[in-house]
Protein backbone atom coordinates (compact mmCIF):
# COMPACT_ATOMS: atom_id res chain seq x y z
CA UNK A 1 110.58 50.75 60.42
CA UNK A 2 106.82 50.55 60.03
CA UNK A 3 104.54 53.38 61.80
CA UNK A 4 103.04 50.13 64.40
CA UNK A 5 106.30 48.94 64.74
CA UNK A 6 107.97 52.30 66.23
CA UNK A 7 104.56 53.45 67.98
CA UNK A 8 105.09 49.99 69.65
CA UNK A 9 108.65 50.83 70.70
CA UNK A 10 107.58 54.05 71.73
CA UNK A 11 104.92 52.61 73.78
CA UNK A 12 106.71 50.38 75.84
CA UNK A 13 109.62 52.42 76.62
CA UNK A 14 107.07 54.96 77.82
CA UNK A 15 105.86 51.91 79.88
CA UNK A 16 108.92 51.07 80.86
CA UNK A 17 109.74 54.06 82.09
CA UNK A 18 106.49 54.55 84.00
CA UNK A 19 107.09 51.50 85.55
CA UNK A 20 110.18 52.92 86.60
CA UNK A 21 108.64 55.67 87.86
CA UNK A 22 106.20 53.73 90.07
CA UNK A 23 108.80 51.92 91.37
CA UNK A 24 110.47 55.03 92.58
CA UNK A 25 107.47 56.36 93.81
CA UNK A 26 106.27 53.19 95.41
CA UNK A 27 109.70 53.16 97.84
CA UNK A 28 109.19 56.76 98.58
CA UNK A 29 105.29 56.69 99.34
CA UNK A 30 105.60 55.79 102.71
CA UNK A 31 107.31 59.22 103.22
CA UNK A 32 104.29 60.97 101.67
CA UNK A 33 101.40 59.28 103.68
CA UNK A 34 99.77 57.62 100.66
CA UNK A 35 98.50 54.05 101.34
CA UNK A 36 98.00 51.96 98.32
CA UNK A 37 95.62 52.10 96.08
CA UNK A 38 92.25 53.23 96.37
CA UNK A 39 89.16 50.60 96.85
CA UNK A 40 86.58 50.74 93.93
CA UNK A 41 84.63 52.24 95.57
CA UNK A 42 86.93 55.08 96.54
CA UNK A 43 87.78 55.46 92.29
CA UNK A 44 84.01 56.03 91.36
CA UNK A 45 83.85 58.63 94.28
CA UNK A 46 86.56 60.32 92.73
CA UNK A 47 84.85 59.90 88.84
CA UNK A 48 81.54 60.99 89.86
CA UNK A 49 83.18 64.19 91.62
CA UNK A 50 85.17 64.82 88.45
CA UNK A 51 88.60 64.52 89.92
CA UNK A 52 89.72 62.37 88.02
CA UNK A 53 88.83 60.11 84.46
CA UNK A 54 87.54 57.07 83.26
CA UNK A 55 90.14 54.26 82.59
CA UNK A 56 88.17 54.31 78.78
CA UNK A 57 89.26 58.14 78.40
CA UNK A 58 92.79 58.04 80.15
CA UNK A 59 93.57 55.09 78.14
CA UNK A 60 92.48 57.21 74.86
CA UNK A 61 94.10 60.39 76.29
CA UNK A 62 97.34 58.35 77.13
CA UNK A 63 97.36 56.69 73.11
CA UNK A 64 97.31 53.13 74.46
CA UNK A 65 96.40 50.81 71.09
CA UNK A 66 93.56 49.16 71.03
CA UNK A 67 95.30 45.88 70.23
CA UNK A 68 96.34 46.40 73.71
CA UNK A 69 94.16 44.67 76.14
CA UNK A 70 94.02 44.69 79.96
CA UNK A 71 95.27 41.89 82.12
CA UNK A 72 94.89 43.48 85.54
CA UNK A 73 91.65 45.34 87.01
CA UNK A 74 92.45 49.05 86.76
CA UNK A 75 93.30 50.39 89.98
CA UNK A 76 93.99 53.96 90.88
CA UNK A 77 96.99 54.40 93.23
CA UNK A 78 98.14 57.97 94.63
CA UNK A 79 101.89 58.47 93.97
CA UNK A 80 102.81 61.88 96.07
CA UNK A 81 99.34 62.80 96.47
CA UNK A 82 98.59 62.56 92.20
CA UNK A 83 96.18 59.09 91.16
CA UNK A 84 97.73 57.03 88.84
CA UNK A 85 95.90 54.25 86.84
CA UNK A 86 98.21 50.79 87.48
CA UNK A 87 97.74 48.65 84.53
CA UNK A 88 98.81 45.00 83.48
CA UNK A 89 98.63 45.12 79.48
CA UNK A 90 99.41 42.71 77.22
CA UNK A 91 100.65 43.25 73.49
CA UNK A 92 98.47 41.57 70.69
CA UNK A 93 101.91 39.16 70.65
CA UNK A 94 101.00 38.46 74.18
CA UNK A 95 104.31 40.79 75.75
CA UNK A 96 102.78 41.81 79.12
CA UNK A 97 104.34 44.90 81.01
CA UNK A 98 102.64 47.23 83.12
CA UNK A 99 101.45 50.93 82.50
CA UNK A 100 100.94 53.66 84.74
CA UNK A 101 98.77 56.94 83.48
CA UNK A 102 97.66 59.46 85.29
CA UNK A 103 94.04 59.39 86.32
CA UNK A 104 93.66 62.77 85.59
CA UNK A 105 95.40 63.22 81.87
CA UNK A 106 96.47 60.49 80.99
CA UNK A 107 100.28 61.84 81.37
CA UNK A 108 102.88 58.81 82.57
């Protein structure tokens, strides 16, 4: 298996499973008080303050290719109180799936 090849299949199972992950979190935010995802406004706030990255550095810190290009507009979305960038992506083959990073670290 080539090094692309199993960084790809490590990709999107990580995707997968972040996906998975927002689901879960998605069903249980009503519970925590967050509502939806912030306004753009709201995510440069939050940049210029320093609490939380650029969608250029988390995508770095987070190893997303960059064959991988954005189909979505990058909103931040609080999942029990942590900001998670909510990304469409699409594979250079044209595979989309979604990707959810923390807007911190970059962490799924």
């Amino acid at each position: 298996m080539s090094r692309m090849t199993r960084f790809r299949t490590i990709f999107i199972t990580m995707a997968a499973a972040g996906a998975l992950c927002l689901g879960a979190a998605t069903a249980s935010s009503g519970a925590t008080g967050d509502s939806g995802c912030w306004s753009d406004k709201q995510t440069q706030t939050a940049i210029a303050a320093g609490q939380i990255q650029t969608w250029s550095k988390i995508r770095k810190l987070g190893g997303v290719p960059s064959e991988y290009h954005e189909t979505s507009d990058t909103p931040v979305c609080p999942r029990n109180g942590i900001p998670f960038y909510v990304v469409t992506m699409a594979s250079p083959k044209g595979e989309q799936f979604k990707i959810v990073l923390n807007a911190v670290d970059g962490t799924t």
